[in-house]
Protein backbone atom coordinates (compact mmCIF):
# COMPACT_ATOMS: atom_id res chain seq x y z
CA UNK A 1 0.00 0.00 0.00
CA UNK A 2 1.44 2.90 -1.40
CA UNK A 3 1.21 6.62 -0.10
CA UNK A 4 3.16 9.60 0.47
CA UNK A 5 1.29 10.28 3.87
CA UNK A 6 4.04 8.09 6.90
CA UNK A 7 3.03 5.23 8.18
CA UNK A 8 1.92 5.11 11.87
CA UNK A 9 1.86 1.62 12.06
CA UNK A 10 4.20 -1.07 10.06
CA UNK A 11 3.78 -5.04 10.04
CA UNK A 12 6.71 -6.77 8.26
CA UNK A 13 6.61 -10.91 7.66
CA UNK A 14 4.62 -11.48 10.78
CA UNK A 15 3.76 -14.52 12.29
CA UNK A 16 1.90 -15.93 15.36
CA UNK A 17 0.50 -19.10 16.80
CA UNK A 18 -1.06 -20.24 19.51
CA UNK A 19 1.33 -23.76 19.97
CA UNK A 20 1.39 -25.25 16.84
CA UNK A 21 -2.05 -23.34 15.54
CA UNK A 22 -1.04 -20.54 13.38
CA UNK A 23 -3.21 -17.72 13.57
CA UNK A 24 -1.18 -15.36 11.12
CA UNK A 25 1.19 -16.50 8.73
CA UNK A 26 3.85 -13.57 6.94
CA UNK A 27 1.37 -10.54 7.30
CA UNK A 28 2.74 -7.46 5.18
CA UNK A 29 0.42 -4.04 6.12
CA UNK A 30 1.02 -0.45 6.76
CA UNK A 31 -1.23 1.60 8.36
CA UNK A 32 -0.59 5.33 7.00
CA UNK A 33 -0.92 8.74 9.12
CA UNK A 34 -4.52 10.02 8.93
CA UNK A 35 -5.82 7.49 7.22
CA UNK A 36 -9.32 4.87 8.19
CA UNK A 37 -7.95 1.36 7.20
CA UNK A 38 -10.53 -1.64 7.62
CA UNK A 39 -9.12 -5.04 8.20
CA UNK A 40 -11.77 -8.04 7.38
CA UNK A 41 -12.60 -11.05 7.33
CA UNK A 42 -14.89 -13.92 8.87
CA UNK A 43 -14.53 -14.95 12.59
CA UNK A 44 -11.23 -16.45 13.27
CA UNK A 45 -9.24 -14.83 10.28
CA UNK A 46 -6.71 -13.33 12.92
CA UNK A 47 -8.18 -9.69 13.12
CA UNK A 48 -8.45 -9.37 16.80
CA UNK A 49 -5.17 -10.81 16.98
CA UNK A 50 -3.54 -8.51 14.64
CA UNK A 51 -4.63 -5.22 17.26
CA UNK A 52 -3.25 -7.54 19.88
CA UNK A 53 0.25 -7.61 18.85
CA UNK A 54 -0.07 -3.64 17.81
CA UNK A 55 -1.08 -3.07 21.36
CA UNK A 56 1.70 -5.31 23.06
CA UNK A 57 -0.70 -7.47 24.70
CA UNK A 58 0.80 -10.97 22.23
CA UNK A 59 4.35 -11.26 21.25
CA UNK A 60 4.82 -12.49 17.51
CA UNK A 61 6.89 -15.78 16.96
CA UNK A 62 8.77 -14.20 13.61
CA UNK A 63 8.72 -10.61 12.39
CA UNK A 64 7.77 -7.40 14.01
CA UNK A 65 5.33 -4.42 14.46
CA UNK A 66 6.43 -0.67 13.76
CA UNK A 67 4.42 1.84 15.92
CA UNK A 68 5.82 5.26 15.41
CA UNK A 69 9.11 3.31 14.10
CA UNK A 70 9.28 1.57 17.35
CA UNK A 71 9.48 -2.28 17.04
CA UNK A 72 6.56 -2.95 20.13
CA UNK A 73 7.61 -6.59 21.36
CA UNK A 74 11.35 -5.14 21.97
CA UNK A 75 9.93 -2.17 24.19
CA UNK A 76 10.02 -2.48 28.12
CA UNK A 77 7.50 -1.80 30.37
CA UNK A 78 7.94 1.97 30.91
CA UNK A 79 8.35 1.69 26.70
CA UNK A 80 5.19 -0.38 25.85
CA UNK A 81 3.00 1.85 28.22
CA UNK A 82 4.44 4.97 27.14
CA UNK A 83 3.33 3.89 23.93
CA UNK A 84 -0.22 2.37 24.66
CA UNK A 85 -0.79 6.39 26.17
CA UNK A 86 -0.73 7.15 22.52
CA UNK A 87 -3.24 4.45 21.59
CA UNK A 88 -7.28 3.86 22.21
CA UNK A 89 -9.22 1.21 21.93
CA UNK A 90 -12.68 0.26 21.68
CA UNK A 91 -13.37 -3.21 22.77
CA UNK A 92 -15.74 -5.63 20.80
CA UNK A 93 -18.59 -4.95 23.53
CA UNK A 94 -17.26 -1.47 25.00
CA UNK A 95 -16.21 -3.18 28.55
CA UNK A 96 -17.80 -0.15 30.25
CA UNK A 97 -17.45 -0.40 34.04
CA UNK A 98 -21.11 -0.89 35.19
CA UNK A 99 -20.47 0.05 38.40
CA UNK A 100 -19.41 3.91 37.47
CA UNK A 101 -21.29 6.67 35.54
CA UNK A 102 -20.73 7.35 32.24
CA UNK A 103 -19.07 10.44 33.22
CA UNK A 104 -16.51 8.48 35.22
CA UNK A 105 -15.90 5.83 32.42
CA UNK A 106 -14.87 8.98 30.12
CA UNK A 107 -12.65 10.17 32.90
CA UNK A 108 -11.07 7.05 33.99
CA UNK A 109 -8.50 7.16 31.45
CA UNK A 110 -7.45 10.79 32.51
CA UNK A 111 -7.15 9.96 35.84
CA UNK A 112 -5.02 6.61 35.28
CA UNK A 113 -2.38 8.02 32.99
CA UNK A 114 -2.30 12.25 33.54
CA UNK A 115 -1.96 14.79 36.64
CA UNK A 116 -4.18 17.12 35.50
CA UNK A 117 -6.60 18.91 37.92
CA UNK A 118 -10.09 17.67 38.50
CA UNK A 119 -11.44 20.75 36.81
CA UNK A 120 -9.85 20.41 33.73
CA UNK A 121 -10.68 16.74 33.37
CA UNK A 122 -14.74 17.51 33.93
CA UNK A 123 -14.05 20.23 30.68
CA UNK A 124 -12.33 17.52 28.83
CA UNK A 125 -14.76 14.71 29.62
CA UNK A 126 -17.90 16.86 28.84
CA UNK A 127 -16.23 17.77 25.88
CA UNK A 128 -15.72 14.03 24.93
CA UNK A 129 -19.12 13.00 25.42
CA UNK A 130 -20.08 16.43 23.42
CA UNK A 131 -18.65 14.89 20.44
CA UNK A 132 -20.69 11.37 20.91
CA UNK A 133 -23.80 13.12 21.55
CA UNK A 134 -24.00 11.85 25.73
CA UNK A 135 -23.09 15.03 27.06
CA UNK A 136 -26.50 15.08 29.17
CA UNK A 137 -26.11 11.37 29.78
CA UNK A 138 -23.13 12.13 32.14
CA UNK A 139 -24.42 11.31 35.31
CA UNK A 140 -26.39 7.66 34.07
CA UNK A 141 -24.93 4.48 34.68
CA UNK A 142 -24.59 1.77 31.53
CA UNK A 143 -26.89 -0.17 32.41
CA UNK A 144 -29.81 3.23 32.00
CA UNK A 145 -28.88 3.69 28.76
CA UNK A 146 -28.81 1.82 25.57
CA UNK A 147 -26.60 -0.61 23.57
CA UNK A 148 -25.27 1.64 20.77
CA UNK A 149 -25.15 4.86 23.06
CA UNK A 150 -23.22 2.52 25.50
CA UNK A 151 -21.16 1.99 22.42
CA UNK A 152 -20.61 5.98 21.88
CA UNK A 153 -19.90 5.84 25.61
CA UNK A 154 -17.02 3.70 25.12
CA UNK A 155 -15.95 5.81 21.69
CA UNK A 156 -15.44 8.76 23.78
CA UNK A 157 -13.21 6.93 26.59
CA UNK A 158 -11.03 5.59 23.77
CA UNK A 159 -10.05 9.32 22.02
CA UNK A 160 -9.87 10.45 25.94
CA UNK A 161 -6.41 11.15 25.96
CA UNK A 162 -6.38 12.13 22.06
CA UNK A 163 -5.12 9.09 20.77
CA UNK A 164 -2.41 9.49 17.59
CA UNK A 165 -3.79 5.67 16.60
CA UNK A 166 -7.17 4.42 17.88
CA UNK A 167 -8.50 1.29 17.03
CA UNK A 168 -11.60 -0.55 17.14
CA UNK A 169 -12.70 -3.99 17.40
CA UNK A 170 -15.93 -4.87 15.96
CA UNK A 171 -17.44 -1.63 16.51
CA UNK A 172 -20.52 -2.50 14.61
CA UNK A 173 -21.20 -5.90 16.51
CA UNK A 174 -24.91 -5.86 18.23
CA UNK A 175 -26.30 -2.39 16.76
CA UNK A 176 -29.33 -1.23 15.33
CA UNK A 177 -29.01 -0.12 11.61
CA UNK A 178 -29.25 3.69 12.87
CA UNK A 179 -26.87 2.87 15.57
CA UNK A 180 -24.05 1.84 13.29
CA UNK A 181 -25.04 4.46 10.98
CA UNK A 182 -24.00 6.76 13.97
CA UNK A 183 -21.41 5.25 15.03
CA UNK A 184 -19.38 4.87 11.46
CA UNK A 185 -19.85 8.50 10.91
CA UNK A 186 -18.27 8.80 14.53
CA UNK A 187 -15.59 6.97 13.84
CA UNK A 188 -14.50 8.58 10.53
CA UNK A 189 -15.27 12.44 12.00
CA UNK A 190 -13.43 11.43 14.55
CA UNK A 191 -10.36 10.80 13.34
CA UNK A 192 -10.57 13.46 10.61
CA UNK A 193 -10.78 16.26 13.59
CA UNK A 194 -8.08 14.30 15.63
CA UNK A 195 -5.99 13.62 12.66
CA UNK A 196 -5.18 10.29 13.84
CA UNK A 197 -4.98 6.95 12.46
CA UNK A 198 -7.60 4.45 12.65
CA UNK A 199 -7.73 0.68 12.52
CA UNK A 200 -11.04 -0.98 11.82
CA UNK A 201 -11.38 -4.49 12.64
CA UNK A 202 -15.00 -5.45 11.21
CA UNK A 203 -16.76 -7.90 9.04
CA UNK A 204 -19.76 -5.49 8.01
CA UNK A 205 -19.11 -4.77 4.53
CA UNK A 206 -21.61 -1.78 4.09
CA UNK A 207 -20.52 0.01 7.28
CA UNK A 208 -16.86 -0.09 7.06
CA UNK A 209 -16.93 0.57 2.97
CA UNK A 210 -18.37 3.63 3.53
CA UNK A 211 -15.60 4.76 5.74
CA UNK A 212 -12.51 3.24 4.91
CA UNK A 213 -9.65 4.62 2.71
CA UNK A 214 -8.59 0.99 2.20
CA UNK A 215 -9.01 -2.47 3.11
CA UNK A 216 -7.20 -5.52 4.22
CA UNK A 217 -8.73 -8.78 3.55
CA UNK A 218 -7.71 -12.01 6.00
CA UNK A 219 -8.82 -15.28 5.46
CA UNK A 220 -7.43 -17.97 7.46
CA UNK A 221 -4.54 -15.75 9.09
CA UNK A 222 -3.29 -14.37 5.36
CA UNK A 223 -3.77 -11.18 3.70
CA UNK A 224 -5.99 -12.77 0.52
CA UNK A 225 -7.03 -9.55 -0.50
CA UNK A 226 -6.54 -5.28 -0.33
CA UNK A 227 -7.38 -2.28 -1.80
CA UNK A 228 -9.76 0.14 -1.79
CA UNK A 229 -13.34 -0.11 -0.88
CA UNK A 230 -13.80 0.64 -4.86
CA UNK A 231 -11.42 -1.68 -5.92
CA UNK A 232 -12.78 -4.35 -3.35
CA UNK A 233 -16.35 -3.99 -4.50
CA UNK A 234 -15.68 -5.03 -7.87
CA UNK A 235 -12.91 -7.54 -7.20
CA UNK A 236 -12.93 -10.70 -9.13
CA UNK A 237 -11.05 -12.39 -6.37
CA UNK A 238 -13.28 -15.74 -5.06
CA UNK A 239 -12.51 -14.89 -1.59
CA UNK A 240 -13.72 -11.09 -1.57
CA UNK A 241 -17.14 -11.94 -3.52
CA UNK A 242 -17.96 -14.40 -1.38
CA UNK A 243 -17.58 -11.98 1.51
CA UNK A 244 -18.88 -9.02 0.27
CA UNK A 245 -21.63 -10.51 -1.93
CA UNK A 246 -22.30 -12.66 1.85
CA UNK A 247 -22.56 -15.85 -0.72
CA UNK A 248 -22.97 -19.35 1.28
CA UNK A 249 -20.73 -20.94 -0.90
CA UNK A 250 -17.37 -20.26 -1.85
CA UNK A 251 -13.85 -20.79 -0.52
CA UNK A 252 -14.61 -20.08 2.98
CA UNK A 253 -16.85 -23.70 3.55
CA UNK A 254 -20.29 -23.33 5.30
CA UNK A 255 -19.71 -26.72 6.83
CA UNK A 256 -16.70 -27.89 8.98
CA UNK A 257 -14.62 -30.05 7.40
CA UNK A 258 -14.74 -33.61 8.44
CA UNK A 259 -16.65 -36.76 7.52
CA UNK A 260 -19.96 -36.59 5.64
CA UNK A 261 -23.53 -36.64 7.75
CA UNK A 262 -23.94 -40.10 5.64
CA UNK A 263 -20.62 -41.80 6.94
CA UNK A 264 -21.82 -40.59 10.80
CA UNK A 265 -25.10 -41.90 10.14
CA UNK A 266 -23.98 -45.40 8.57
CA UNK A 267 -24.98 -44.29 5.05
CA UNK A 268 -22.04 -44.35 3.49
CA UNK A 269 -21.77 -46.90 0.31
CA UNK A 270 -19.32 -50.38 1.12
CA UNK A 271 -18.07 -51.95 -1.30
């Protein structure tokens, strides 16, 4: 993926397993400055795994991961959360805390990793939640409001501390159609007035499309496919149609692989 813009984020000839189960096998990517870049693919591709090792949570077995040209499983401690202060992340299911109000979800970041005075972390909280639309839903705990403004909850704790490279894991999962309508315009505003990078992990086409500059396609822990959304819609490539057209048959099998129902029934044909 060519552009003039840096790259925030740089994979090289990665690799990871869990044991002997590869879950990504010689992953090439870059992740430019500024830029909304959708990985996809269907469940167990690798794509959660991927933000992992970006994060520092995995170590790979072979290769590395550039964040701001620093290679993040050779950082220390001090390093890898020094880093991580430049990163946010929206979890698959927002993992609000239940027990505090949405106001102190927002903050909870600021208060973990900054000094700054209780007054100026209410202005920059309020402003937060401003941005997601929950500025009067301060005060309310989780559980009093609903799923996708819980999700715009969580959205505004991960750009807390302004984030250079925010990423989001299935962002769309659970959500009414005007809920993800919402919340993909969120995302891409978002990092256009931040003017930070985003990572999209997601496997709804239509949502992350219409706010991607380009794509990543993984299928079975391998880049099969990239481009842009344009380029994507009209690929040729088996893999891609199949996803994107949501076909039941193709090269990603509807059935697990293993003996036929006849042979567990008895049916099969003896010779």
């Amino acid at each position: 993926m060519s552009s003039v813009v840096p790259n925030l984020v740089e994979i090289r000839d990665l690799h990871f397993s869990y044991g002997k189960r590869a879950i990504l096998s010689g992953l090439q990517m870059d992740f430019p400055r500024g830029k909304v870049v959708a990985i996809m693919g269907g469940s167990g591709s690798g794509k959660t795994t991927v933000l992992r090792l970006i994060g520092g949570q995995l170590r790979p077995q072979r290769g590395q991961v550039k964040v701001q040209g620093q290679v993040v499983h050779k950082l220390n401690t001090a390093g890898l959360y020094l880093l991580r202060r430049k990163m946010g992340m929206l979890f698959q299911h927002g993992a609000l805390f239940t027990d505090l109000s949405v106001f102190e979800n927002v903050a909870f970041p600021l208060r973990e990793h900054t000094d700054l005075p209780e007054e100026l972390i209410r202005n920059l909280v309020l402003m937060k939640l401003q941005a997601v639309g929950l500025r009067n839903a301060a005060r309310l705990k989780p559980g009093e409001i609903s799923g996708g403004m819980a999700r715009r909850v969580a959205l505004a704790r991960s750009i807390a501390l302004d984030p250079e490279l925010i990423m989001y894991d299935e962002p769309f999962a659970g959500l009414d159609p005007i809920s993800m309508g919402v919340t993909a315009n969120l995302i891409r505003n978002l990092n256009t007035a931040l003017g930070s990078t985003t990572i999209l992990v997601s496997h709804d086409v239509k949502e992350s499309f219409a706010i991607a500059d380009y794509v990543y396609f993984l299928s079975q822990g391998k880049i099969v496919a990239s481009g842009t959304p344009a380029e994507m819609l009209v690929s040729t490539d088996p893999y891609v149609k199949q996803f994107v057209n949501a076909e039941a048959d193709g090269p990603v099998p509807f059935h697990y692989p293993g003996k036929s129902l006849a042979d567990d029934l008895g049916l099969g044909v003896h010779v």
